[in-house]
Protein backbone atom coordinates (compact mmCIF):
# COMPACT_ATOMS: atom_id res chain seq x y z
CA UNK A 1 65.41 -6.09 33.08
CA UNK A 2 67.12 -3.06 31.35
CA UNK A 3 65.55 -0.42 29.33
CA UNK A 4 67.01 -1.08 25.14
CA UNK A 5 64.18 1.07 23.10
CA UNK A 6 66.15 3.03 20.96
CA UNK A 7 65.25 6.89 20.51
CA UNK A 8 62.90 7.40 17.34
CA UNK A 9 63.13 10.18 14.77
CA UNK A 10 59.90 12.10 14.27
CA UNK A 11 59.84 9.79 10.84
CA UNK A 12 60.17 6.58 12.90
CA UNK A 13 57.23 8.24 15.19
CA UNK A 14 55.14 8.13 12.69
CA UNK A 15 55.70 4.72 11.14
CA UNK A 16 55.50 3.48 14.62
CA UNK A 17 51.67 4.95 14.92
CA UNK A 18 50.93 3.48 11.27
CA UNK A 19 51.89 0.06 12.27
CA UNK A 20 49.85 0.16 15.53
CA UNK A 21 46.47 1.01 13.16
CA UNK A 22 46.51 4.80 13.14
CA UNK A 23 45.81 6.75 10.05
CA UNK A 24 46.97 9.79 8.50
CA UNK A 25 45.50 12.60 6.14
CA UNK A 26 48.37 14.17 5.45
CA UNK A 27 51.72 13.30 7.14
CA UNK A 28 53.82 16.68 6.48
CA UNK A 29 51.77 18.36 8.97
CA UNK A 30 51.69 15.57 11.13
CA UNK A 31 55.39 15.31 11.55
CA UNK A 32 55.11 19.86 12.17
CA UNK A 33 52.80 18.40 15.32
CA UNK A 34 55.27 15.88 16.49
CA UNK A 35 58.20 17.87 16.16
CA UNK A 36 56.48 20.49 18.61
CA UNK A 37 54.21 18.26 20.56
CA UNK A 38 56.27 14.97 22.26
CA UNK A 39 55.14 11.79 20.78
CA UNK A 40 54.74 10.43 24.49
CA UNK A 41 52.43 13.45 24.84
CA UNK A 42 50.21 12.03 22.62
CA UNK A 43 50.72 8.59 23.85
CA UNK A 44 48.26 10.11 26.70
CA UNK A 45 45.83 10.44 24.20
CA UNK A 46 46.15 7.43 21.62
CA UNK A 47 46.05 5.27 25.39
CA UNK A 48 42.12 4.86 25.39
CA UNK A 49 41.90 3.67 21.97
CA UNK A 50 44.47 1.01 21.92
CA UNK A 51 44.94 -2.63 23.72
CA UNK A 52 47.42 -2.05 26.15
CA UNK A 53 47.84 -5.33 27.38
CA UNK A 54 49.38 -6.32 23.90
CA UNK A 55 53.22 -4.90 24.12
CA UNK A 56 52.52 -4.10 20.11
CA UNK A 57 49.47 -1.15 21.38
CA UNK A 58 47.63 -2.08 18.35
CA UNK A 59 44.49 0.35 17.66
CA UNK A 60 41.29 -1.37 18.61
CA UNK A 61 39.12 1.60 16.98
CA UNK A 62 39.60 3.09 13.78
CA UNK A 63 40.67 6.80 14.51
CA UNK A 64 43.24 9.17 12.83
CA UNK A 65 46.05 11.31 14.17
CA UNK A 66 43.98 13.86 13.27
CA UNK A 67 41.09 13.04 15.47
CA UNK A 68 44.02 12.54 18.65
CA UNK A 69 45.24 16.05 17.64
CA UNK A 70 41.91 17.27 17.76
CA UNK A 71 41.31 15.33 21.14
CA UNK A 72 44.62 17.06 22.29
CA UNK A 73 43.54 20.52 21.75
CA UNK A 74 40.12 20.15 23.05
CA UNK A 75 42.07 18.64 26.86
CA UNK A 76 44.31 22.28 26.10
CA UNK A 77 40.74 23.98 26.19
CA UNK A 78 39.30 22.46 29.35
CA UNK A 79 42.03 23.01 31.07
CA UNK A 80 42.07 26.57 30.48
CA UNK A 81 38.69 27.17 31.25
CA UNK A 82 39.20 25.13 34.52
CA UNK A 83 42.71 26.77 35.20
CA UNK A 84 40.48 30.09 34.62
CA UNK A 85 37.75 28.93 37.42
CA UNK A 86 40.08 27.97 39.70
CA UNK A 87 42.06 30.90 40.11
CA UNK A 88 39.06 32.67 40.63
CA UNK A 89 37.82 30.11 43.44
CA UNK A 90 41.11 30.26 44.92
CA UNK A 91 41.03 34.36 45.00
CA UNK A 92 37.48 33.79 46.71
CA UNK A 93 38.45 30.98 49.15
CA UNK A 94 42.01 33.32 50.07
CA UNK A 95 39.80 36.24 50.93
CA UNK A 96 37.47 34.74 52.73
CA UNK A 97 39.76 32.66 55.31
CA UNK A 98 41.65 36.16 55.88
CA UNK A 99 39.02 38.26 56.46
CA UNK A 100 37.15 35.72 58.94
CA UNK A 101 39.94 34.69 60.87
CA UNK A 102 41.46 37.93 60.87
CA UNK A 103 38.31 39.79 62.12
CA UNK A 104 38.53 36.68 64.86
CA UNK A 105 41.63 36.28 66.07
CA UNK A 106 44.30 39.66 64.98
CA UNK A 107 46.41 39.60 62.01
CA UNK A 108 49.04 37.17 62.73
CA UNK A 109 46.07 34.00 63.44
CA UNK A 110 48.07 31.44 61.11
CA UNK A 111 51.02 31.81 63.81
CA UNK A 112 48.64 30.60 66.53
CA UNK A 113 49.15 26.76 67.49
CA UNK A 114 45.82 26.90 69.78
CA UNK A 115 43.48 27.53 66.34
CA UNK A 116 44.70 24.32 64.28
CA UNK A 117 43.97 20.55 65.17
CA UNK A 118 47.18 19.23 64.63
CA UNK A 119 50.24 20.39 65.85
CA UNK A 120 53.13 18.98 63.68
CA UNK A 121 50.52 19.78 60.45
CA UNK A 122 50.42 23.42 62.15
CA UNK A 123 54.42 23.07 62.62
CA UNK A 124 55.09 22.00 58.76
CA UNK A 125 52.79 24.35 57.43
CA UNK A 126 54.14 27.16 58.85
CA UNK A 127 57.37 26.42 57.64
CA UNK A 128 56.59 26.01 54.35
CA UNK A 129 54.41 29.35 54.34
CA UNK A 130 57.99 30.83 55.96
CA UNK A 131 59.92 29.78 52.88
CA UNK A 132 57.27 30.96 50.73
CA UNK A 133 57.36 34.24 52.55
CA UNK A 134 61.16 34.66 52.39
CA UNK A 135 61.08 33.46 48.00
CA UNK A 136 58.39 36.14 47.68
CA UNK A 137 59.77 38.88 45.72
CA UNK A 138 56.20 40.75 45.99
CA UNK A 139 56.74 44.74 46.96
CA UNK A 140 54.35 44.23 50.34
CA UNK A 141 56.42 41.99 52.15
CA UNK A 142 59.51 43.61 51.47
CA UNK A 143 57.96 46.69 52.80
CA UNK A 144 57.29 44.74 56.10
CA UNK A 145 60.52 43.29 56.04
CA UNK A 146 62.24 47.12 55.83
CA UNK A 147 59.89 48.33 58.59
CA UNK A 148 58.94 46.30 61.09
CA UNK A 149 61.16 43.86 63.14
CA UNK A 150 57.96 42.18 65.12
CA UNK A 151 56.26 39.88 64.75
CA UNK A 152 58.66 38.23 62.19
CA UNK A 153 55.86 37.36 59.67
CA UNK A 154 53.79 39.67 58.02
CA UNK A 155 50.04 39.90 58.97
CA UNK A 156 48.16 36.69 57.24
CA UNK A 157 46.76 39.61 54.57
CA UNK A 158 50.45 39.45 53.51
CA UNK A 159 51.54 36.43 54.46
CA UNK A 160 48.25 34.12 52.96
CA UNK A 161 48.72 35.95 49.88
CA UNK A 162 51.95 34.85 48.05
CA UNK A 163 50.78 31.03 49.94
CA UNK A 164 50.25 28.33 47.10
CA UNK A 165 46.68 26.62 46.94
CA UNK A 166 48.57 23.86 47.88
CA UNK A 167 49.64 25.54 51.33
CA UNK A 168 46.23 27.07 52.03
CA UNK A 169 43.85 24.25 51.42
CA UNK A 170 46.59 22.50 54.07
CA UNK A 171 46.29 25.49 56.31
CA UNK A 172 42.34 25.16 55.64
CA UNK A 173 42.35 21.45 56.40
CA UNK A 174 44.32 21.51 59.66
CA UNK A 175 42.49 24.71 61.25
CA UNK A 176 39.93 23.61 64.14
CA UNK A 177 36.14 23.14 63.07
CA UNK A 178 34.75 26.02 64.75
CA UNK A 179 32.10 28.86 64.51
CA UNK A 180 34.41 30.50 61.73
CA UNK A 181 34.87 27.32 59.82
CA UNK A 182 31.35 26.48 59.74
CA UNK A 183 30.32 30.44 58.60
CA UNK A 184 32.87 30.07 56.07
CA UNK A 185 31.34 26.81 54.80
CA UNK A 186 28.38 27.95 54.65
CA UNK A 187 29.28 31.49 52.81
CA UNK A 188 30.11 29.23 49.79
CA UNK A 189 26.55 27.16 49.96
CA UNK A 190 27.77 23.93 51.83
CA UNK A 191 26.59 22.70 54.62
CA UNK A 192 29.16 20.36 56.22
CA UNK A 193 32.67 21.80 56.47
CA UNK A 194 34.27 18.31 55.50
CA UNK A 195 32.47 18.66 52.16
CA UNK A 196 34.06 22.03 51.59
CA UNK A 197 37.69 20.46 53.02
CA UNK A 198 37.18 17.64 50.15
CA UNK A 199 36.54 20.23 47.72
CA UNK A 200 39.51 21.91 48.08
CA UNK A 201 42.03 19.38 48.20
CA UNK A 202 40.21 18.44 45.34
CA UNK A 203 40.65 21.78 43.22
CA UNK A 204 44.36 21.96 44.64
CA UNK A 205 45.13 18.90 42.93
CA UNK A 206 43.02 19.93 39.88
CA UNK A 207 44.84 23.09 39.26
CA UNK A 208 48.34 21.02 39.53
CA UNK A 209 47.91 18.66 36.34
CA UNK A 210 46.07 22.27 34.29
CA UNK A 211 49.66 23.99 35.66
CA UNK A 212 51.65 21.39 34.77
CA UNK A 213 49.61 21.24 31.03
CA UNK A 214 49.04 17.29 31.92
CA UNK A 215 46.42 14.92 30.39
CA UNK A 216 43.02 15.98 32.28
CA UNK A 217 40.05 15.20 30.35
CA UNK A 218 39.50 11.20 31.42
CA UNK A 219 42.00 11.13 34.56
CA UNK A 220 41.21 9.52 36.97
CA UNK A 221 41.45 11.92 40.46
CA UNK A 222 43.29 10.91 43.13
CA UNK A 223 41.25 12.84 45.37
CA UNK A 224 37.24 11.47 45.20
CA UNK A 225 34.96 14.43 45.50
CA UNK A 226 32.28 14.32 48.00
CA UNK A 227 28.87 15.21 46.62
CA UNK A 228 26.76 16.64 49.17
CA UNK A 229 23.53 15.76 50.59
CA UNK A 230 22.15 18.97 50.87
CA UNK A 231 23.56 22.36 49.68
CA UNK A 232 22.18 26.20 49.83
CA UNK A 233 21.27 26.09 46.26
CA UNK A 234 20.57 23.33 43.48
CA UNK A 235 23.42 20.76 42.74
CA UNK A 236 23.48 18.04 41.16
CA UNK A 237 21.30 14.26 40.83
CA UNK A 238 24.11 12.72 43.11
CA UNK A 239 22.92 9.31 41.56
CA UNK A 240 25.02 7.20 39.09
CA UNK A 241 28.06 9.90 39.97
CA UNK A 242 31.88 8.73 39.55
CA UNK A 243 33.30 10.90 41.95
CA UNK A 244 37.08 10.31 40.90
CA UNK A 245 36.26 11.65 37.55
CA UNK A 246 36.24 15.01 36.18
CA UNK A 247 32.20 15.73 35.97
CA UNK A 248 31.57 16.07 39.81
CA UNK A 249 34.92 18.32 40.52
CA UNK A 250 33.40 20.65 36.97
CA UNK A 251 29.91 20.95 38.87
CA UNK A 252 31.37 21.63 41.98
CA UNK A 253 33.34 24.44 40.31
CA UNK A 254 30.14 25.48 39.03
CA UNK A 255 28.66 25.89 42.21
CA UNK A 256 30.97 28.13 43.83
CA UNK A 257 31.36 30.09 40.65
CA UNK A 258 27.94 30.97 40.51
CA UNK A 259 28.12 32.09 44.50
CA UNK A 260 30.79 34.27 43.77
CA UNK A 261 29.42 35.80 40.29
CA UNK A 262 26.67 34.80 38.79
CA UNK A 263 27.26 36.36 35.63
CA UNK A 264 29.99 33.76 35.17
CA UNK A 265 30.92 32.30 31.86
CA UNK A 266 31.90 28.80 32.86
CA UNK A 267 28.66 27.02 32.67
CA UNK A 268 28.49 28.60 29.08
CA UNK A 269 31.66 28.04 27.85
CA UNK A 270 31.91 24.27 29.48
CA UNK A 271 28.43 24.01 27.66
CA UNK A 272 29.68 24.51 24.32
CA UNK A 273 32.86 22.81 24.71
CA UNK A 274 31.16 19.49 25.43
CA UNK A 275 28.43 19.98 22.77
CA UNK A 276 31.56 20.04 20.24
CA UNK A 277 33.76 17.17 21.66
CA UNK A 278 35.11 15.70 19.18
CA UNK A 279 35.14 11.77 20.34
CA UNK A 280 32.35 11.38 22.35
CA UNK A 281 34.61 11.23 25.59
CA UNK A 282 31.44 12.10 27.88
CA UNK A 283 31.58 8.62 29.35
CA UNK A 284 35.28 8.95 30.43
CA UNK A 285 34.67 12.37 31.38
CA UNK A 286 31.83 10.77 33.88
CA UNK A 287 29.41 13.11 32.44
CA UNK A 288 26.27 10.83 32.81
CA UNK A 289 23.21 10.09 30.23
CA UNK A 290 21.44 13.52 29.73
CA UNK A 291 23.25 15.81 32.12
CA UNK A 292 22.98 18.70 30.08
CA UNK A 293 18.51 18.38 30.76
CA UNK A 294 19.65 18.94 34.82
CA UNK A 295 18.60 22.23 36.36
CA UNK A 296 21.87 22.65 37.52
CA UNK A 297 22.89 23.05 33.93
CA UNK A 298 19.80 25.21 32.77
């Protein structure tokens, strides 16, 4: 079957939406917003309110382009504030795997075949950290580079720093479950190391779709988040918990945020987001019925 649709002018765009069922205030300022904001953007975010399995995608709920603007901008806020969290987590989970593993085993660990579980992971990894390395145009390493001709790679204080998330929750994953792993678990408030492992693939892919300003607010993850059984301090009512939403990967966010500052804004400011969402997209969120009465979130 071959592709035909024609292109649409920004005009066409928006008689296209008004025969599907969606209404408009005011189109001048609609067409501003679809001139500077793809109409298959939006298409993310008209999805949920239209029958899909009808090639027409007529509306099945009475809703304006204003409401799926203001749906729009209130994804653009979450993912900041998660985009914000993360980078702070990441900081935090960087520091701590240099500094324990570094105290362990000398500065160049990450080279060492004999601390990670498998070897072509260990093999690919290390390439890919080599490459990173080499792009890095950070002052540090080409100071190394200039003076020192051994070992080849800078110390993992160098080296782990201009890594991806990506790279070091790999790295994290791969390295053997020992006396380290399980201190370093347990330094962020978990309890069983493959909780923590789950997490961070789990942030790792987070931070992707907030970096690459995609849809985030009702995807559905690709990687499940484990809830925990027991943790250091109080989590969540694991019951009635879809863990390939966004709810369990926010409160797991929340966790570590709080180990490494409590005077953290993110409960806050994720508070009073939600309490001004502007379609009542708690459900698809995965928030369930009364979170906001948990501890957790007092």
């Amino acid at each position: 079957m071959n592709y035909s649709k024609p292109p649409l002018s920004f005009q066409q765009q928006i008689e296209a939406f008004k025969q599907r069922g969606l209404t408009f205030e005011d189109e001048h300022p609609s067409r501003v917003f679809l001139e500077n904001i793809s109409y298959y953007r939006l298409r993310a975010y008209t999805y949920p309110f239209q029958d899909n399995s009808n090639s027409q995608h007529p509306f099945i709920k009475k809703i304006s382009f204003e409401e799926i603007i203001t749906l729009y901008n209130f994804d653009s806020k979450l993912r900041t504030l998660v985009f914000e969290a993360l980078e702070k987590i990441e900081i935090a989970f960087r520091t701590q795997i240099i500094y324990r593993w570094s105290m362990e085993y000398g500065s160049h660990w990450y080279t060492d075949p004999m601390l990670f579980r498998n070897s072509m992971y260990f093999a690919n990894s290390l390439s890919s950290l080599e490459k990173e390395i080499n792009r890095s145009d950070e002052t540090f390493i080409k100071h190394y580079n200039e003076t020192y001709t051994h070992p080849k790679l800078p110390p993992s204080w160098m080296s782990l720093e201009v890594s991806s998330l990506g790279l070091l929750s790999k790295l994290f994953l791969n390295l053997k479950r020992n006396a380290q792993k399980k201190a370093f678990t347990q330094h962020f408030g978990v309890y069983k190391v493959e909780v923590l492992e789950n997490w961070m693939r789990s942030f790792c892919n987070i931070r992707n779709i907030c970096a690459h300003h995609s849809r985030l607010w009702n995807r559905r993850l690709s990687t499940q988040l484990e809830l925990p059984e027991k943790t250091k301090y109080e989590f969540i009512n694991r019951e009635h918990i879809y863990r390939n939403k966004i709810y369990p990967a926010l409160c797991a966010m929340q966790y570590i945020l709080e180990i490494i500052n409590p005077k953290n804004g993110f409960k806050k400011n994720l508070i009073e987001l939600m309490n001004d969402w502007p379609l009542q997209q708690e459900k698809d969120m995965g928030f369930p019925i009364g979170w906001q009465h948990e501890k957790f979130w007092n």
